[in-house]
Protein backbone atom coordinates (compact mmCIF):
# COMPACT_ATOMS: atom_id res chain seq x y z
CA UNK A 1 152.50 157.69 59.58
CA UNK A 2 149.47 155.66 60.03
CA UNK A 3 147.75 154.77 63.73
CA UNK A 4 145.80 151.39 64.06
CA UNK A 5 142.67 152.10 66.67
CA UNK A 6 142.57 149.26 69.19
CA UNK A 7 138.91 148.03 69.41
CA UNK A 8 138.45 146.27 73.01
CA UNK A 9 135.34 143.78 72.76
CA UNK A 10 132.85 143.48 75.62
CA UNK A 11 133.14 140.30 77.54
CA UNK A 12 130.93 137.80 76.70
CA UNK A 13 127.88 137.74 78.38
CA UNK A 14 127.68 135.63 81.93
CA UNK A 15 125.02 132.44 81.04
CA UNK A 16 125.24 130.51 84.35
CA UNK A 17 126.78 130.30 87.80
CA UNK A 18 127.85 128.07 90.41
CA UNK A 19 126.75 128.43 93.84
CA UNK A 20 128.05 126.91 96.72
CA UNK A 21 130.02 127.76 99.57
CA UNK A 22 133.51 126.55 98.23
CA UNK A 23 133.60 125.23 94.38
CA UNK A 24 136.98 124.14 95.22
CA UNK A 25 135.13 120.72 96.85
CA UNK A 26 133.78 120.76 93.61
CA UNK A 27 136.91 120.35 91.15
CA UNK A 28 134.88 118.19 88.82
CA UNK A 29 131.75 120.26 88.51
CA UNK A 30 134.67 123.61 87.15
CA UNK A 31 136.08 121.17 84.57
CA UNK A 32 132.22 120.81 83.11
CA UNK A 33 131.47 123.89 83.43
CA UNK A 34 134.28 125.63 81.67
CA UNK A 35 133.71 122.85 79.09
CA UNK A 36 130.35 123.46 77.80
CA UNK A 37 130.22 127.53 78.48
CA UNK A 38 134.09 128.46 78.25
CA UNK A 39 134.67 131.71 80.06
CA UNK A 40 130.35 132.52 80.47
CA UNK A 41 130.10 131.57 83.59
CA UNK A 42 130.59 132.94 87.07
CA UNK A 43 130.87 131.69 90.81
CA UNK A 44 129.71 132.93 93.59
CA UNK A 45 128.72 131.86 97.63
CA UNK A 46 125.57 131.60 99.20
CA UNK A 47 125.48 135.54 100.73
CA UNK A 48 126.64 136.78 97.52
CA UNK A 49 123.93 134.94 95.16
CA UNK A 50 121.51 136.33 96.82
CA UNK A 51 122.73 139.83 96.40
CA UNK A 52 123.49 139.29 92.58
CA UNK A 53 120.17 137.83 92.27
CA UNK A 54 118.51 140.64 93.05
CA UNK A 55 119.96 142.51 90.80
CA UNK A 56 119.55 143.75 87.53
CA UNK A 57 122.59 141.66 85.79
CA UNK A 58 121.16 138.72 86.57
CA UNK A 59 118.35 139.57 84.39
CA UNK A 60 118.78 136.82 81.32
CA UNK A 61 120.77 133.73 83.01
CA UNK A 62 120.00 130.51 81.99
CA UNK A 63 120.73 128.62 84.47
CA UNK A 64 122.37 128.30 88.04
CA UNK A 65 124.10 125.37 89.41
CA UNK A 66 123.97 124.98 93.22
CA UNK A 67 126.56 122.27 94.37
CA UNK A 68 125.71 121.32 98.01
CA UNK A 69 127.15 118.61 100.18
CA UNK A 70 126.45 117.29 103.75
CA UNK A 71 128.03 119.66 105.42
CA UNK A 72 125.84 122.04 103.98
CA UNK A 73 122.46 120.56 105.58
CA UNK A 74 122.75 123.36 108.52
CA UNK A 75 122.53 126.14 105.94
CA UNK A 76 118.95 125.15 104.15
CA UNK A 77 117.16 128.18 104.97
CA UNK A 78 120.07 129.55 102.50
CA UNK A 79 119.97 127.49 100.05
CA UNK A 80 115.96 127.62 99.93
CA UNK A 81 116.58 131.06 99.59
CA UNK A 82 118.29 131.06 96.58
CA UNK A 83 116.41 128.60 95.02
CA UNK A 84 113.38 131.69 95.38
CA UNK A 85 115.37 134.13 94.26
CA UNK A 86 116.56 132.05 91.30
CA UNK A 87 112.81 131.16 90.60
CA UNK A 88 111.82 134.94 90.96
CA UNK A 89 114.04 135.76 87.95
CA UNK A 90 112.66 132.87 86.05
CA UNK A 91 116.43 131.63 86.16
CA UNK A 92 116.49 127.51 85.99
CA UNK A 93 117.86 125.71 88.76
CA UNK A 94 120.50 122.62 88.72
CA UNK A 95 121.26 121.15 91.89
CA UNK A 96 124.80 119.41 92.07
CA UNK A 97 124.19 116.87 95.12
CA UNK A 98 127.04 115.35 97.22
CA UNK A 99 125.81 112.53 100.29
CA UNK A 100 123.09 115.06 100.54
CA UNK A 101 119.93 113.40 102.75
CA UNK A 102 116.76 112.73 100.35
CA UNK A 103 114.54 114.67 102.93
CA UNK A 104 116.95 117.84 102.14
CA UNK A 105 117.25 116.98 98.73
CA UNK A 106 112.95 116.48 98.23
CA UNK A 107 112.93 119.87 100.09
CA UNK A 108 114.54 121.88 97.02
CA UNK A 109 113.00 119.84 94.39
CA UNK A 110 109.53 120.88 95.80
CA UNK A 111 110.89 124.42 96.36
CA UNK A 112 111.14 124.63 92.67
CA UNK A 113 114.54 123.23 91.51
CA UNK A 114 114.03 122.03 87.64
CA UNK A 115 116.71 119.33 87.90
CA UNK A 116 118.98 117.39 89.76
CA UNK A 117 122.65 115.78 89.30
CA UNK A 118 124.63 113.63 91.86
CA UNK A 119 128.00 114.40 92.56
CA UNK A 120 131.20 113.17 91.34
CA UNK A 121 129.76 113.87 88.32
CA UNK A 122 129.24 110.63 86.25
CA UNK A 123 130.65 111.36 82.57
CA UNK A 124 128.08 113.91 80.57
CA UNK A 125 125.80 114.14 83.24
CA UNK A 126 126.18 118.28 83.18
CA UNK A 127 125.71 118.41 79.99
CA UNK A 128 122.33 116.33 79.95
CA UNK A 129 121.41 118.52 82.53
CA UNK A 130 121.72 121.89 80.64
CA UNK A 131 120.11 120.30 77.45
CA UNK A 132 117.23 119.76 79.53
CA UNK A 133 116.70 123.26 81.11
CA UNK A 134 117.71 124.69 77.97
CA UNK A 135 114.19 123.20 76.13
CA UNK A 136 111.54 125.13 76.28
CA UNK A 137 109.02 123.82 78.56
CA UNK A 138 105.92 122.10 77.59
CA UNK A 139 102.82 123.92 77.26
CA UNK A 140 100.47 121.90 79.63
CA UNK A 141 96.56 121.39 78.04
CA UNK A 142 93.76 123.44 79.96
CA UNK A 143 93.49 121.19 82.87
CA UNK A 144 97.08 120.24 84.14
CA UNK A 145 96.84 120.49 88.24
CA UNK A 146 100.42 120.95 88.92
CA UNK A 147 99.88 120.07 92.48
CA UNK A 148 98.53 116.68 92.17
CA UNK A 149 100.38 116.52 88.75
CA UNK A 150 97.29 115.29 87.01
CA UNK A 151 95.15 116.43 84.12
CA UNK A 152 91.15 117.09 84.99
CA UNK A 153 88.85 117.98 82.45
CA UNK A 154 88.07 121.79 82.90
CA UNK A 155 84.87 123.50 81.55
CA UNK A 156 84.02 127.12 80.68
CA UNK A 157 81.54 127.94 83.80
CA UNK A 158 78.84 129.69 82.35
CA UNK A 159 76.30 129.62 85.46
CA UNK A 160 73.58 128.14 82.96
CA UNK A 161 72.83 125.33 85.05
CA UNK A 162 69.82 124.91 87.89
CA UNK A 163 71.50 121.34 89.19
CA UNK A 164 69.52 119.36 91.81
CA UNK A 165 71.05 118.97 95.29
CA UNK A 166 70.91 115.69 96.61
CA UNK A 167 72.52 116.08 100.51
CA UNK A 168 73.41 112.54 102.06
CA UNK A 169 73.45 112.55 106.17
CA UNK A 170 74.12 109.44 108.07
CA UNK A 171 71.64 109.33 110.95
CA UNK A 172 74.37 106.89 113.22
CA UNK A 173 77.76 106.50 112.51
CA UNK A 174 79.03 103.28 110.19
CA UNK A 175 75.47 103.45 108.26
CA UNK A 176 77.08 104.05 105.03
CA UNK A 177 76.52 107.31 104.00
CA UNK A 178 79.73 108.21 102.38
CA UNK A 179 79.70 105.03 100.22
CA UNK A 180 75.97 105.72 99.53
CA UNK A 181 77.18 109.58 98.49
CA UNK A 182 80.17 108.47 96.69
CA UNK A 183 78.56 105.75 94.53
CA UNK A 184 75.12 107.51 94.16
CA UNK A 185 77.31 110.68 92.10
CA UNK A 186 79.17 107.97 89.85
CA UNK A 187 76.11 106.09 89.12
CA UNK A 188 74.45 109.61 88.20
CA UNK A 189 77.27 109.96 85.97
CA UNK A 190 77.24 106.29 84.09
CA UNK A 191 73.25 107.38 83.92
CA UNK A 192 73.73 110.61 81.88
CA UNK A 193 76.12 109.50 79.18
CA UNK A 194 73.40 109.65 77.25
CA UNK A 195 72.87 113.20 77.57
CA UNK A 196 76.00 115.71 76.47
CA UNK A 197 77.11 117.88 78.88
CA UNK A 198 75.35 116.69 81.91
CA UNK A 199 77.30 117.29 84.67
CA UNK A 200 77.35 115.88 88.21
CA UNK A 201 79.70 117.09 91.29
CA UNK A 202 79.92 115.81 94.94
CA UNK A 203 81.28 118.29 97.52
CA UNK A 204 82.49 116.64 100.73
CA UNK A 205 81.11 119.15 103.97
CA UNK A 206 81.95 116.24 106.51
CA UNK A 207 84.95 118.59 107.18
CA UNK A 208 86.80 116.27 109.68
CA UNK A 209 86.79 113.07 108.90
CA UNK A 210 85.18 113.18 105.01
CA UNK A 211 86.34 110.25 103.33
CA UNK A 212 84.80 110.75 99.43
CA UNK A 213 88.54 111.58 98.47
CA UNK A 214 89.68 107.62 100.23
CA UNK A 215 86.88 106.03 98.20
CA UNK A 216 87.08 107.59 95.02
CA UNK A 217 91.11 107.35 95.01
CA UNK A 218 91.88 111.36 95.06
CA UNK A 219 94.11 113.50 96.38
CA UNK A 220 93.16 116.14 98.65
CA UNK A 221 94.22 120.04 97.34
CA UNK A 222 95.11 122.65 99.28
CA UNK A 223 93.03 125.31 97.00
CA UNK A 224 90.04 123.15 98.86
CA UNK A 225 91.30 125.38 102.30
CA UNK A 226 91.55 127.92 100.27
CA UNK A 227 87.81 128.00 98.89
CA UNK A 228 86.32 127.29 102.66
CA UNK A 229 87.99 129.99 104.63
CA UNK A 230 87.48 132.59 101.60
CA UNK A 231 84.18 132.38 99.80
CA UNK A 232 83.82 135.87 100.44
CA UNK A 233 85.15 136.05 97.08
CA UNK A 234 83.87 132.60 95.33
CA UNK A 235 83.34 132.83 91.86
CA UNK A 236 83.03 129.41 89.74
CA UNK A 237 85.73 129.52 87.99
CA UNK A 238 87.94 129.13 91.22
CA UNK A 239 85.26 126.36 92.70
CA UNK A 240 85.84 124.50 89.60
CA UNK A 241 89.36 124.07 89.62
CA UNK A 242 89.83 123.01 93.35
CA UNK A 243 87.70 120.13 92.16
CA UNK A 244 89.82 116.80 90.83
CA UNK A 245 88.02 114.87 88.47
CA UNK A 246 87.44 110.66 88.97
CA UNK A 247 87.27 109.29 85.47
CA UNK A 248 86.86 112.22 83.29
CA UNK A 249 83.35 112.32 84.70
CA UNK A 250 82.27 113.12 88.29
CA UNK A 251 84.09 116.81 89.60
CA UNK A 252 85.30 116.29 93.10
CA UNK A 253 85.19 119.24 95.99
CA UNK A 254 86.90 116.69 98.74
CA UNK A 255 87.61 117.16 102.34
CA UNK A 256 90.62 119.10 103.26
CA UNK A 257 93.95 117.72 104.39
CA UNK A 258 93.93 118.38 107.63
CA UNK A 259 91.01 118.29 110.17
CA UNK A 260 88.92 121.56 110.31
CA UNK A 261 86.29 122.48 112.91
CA UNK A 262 82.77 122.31 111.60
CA UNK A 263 82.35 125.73 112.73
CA UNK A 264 84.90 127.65 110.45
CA UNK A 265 82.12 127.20 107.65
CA UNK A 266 78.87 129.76 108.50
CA UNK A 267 75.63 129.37 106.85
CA UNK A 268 76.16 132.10 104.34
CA UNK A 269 79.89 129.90 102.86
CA UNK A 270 77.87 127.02 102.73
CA UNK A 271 75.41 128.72 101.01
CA UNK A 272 77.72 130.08 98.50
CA UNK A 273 79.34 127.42 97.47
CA UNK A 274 76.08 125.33 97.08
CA UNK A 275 74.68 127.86 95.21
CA UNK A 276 77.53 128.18 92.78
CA UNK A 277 77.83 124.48 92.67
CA UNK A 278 74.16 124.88 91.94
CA UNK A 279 74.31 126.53 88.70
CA UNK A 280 77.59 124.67 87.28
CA UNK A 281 76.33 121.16 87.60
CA UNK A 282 73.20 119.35 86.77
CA UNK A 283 73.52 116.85 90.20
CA UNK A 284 75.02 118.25 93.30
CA UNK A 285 75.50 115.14 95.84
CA UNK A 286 76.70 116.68 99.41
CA UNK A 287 78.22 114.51 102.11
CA UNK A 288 77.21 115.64 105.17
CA UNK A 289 78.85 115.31 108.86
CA UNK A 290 76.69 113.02 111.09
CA UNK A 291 77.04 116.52 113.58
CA UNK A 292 74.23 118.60 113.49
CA UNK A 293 75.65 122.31 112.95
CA UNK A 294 74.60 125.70 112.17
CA UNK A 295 74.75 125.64 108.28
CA UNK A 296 72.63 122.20 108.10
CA UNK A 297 69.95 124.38 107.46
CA UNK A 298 71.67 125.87 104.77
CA UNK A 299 71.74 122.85 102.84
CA UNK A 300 68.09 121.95 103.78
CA UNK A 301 66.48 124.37 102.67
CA UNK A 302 68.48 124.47 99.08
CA UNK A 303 68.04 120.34 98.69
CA UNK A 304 65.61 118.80 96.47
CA UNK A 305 66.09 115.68 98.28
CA UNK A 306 67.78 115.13 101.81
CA UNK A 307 68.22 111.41 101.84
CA UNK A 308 68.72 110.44 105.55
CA UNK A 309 71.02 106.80 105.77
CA UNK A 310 70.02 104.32 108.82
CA UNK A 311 70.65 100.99 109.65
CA UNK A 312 67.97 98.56 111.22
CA UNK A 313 68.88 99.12 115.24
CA UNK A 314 68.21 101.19 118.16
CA UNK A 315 70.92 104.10 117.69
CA UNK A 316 69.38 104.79 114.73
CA UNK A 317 65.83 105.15 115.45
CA UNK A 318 66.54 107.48 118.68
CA UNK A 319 68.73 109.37 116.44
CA UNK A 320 65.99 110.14 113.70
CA UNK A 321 63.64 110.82 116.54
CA UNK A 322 66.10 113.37 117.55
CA UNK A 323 66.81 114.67 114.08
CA UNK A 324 63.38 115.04 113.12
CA UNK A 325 62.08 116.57 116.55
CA UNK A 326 64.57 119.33 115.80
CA UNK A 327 63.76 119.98 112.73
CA UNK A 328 60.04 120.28 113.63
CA UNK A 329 61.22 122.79 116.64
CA UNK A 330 63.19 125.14 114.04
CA UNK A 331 60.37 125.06 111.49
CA UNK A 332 62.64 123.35 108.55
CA UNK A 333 61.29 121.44 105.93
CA UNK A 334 61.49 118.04 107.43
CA UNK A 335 59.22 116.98 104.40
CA UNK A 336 62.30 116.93 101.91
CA UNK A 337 64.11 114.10 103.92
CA UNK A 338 63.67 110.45 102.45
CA UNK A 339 64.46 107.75 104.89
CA UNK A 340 67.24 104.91 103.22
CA UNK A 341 67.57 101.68 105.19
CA UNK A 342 71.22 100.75 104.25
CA UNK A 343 71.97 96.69 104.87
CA UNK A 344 68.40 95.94 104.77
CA UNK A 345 67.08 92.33 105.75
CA UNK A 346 66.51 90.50 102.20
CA UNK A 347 62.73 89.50 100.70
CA UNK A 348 62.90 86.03 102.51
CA UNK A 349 63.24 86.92 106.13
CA UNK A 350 60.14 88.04 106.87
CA UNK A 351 60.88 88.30 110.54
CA UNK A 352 63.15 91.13 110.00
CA UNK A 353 60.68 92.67 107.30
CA UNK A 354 58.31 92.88 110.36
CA UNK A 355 60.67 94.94 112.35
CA UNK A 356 61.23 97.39 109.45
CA UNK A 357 57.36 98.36 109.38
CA UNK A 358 57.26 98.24 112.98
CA UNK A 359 60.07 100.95 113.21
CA UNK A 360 59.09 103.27 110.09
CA UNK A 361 55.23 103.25 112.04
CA UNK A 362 57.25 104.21 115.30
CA UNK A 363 58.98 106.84 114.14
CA UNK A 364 56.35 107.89 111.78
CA UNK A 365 58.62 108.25 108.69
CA UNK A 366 58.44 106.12 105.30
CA UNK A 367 61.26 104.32 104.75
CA UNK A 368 61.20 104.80 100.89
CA UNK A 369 64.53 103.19 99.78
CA UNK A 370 66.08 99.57 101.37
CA UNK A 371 69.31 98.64 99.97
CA UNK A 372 70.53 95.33 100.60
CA UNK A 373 74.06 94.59 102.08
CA UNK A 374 76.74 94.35 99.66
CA UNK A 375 79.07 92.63 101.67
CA UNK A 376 82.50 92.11 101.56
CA UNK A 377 83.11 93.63 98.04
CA UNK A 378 81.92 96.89 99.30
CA UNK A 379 84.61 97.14 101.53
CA UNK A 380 86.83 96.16 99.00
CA UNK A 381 85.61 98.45 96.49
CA UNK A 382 86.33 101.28 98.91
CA UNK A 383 89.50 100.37 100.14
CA UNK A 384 90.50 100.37 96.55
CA UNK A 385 89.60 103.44 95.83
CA UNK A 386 86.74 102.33 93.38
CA UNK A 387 83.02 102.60 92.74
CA UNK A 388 81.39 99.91 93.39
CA UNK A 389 80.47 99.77 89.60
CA UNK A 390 83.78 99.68 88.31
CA UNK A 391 84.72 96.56 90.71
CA UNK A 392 81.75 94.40 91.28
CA UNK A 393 79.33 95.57 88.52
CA UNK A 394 77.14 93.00 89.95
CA UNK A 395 76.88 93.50 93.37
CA UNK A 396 73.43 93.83 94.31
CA UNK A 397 73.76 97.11 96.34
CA UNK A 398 75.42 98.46 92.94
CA UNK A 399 72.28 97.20 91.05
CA UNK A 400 69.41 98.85 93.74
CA UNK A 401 71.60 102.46 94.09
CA UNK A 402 71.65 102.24 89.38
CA UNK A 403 68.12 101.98 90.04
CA UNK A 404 68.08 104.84 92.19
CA UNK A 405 69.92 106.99 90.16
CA UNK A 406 68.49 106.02 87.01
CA UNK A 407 65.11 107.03 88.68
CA UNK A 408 66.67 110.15 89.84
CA UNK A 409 67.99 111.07 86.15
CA UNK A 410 64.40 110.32 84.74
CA UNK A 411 62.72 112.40 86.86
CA UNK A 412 65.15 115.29 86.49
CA UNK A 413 65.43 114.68 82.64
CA UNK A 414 61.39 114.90 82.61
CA UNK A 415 61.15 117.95 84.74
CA UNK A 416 63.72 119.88 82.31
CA UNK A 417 61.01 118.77 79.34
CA UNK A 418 58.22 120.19 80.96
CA UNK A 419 59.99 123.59 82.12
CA UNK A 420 60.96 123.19 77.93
């Protein structure tokens, strides 16, 4: 007599599940399902996901499919839950939608959901979907930003640089000396193509109302926040990648997002970033706040240069009074700050030309750069989001700030030489 041994096969292993709070309002979504994974799948609520989720059998999933209609709005902290938990496990996540409001539905995306499919199902949309999360996802180059979803140029930071700090402070307000700081970086850039590896940054301070970001066409990163209420720990590594890139060329450290109060920065953050900025980048332009505060002498005393914008008018020449009787009272180097009349009259109207001596001998300052106004295309340029270079080449306030920063490159260039 012979006995045949039963061998009972272990079930097959569980490869996705449905979440919701009753699948049965979901009659199409179980006819997909069971046709492309058979009997590997599994349902579950809300309270239970999250419990399974958390466990060890979870482990290897490939996906989970979260089928949510308008009744289910109320119950978003829930949902957003399991969305984390999902994430946590490195599980994909397929959201089944039904009349579900876009500002609920954005929500999850940005919570991490990889995909999304309306419901009634339109015929083979589930199985699009889970071809999708079932490819391997792209590996992104050195320089992907996933929060912006844009691709800047990233550099080892080797801290072999000695860059040249070139602060910009607007001595009324409307004199210009954001678009002077914005345009004075990119025309450092467009001057040192020549030259491999030069590198030039501009790091907006004006921590309120900086507007480099508006002008230049950039978003504005939250890792920026980050940097400014922790430089305890700065290295240059994590300065560098809060910066966005304009054009492959000039590295951006913009404003943040939301207002901040000029105080939250001390001398000693301002002086770390500068000084890491410092040995990254061959041309550090800072945008300064019009305010006075108590880490302008931070950047004083590391600039080369402190170019000081001013318009031809009475605000402005009480203001540099003021500005330069205070830094005469705290003993800064007042000597580093060069005087630039922005909109200045042109050769022809002498009149004008007259009061320009007359208030440079009042003041007792030289006045050693005039740039002429650019008009209407300057506005324009920077309500576009554009250098002034790349949209009216030939404006002459473009032509007088290359000039500048070709004379600025030159000099720099010739120093390095010498030190060679």
């Amino acid at each position: 007599m012979t006995s045949k041994a039963t061998v009972q096969s272990d079930p097959a292993p569980i490869l996705a599940c449905t979440i919701s709070r009753d699948v049965q309002r979901f009659d199409l979504l179980i006819d997909d399902m069971e046709a492309e994974l058979g009997e590997a799948w599994g349902d579950l609520n809300f309270e239970d996901a999250l419990v399974f989720l958390k466990q060890p059998d979870s482990t290897g999933m490939q996906f989970v499919a979260i089928a949510v209609d308008s009744e289910d709005e109320s119950e978003l902290s829930k949902m957003n839950d399991v969305i984390k938990a999902a994430k946590a496990k490195k599980i994909k996540v397929l959201l089944i939608a039904n009349q579900v409001s876009p500002s609920v539905l954005h929500q999850m995306l940005k919570l991490g959901a990889d995909d999304f499919v309306p419901y009634p199902l339109p015929e083979g949309a589930l199985h699009d979907a889970i071809e999708r999360l079932r490819k391997p996802a792209p590996v992104m180059p050195d320089g992907y930003d996933p929060e912006t979803g844009t691709f800047n140029p990233v550099f080892k930071a080797k801290g072999d640089r000695n860059g040249v700090i070139l602060p910009v402070h607007g001595m009324a307000g409307g004199a210009g000396a954001t678009t002077f700081a914005a345009n004075l970086a990119w025309e450092l850039c467009l001057a040192a193509q020549e030259t491999e590896g030069m590198r030039v940054c501009i790091i907006d301070f004006d921590l309120q109302f900086g507007s480099v970001a508006t002008y230049l066409d950039l978003p504005r990163k939250e890792a920026v926040l980050e940097i400014l209420t922790d430089t305890a720990g700065l290295d240059a590594d994590a300065l560098i990648k809060s910066m966005l890139t304009f054009n492959d060329k000039l590295h951006v450290f913009t404003a943040p997002a939301d207002m901040l109060p000029l105080e939250v920065l001390s001398p000693e953050d301002v002086g770390r970033i500068l000084d890491t900025a410092q040995a990254n980048f061959d041309f550090v332009i800072v945008d300064m706040p019009s305010t006075v505060v108590a880490w302008t002498e931070a950047v004083l005393t590391r600039a080369h240069v402190y170019f000081a914008l001013l318009e031809l008018d009475l605000r402005s020449a009480q203001n540099i009074l003021r500005f330069v009787r205070a830094l005469k009272a705290e003993g800064l180097p007042h000597e580093k700050v060069r005087y630039v009349l922005n909109r200045a009259p042109k050769f022809t109207d002498l009149s004008a030309k007259a009061r320009v001596k007359r208030l440079a001998e009042s003041l007792d300052i030289s006045i050693e750069v005039q740039l002429p106004d650019g008009g209407e295309q300057v506005t324009q340029a920077n309500d576009h989001g554009l250098p002034i270079a790349e949209s009216a080449s030939k404006n002459p306030l473009r032509k007088e700030l290359q000039k500048l920063a070709k004379s600025l490159y030159d000099l720099n260039k010739a120093t390095e030489t010498a030190k060679a």
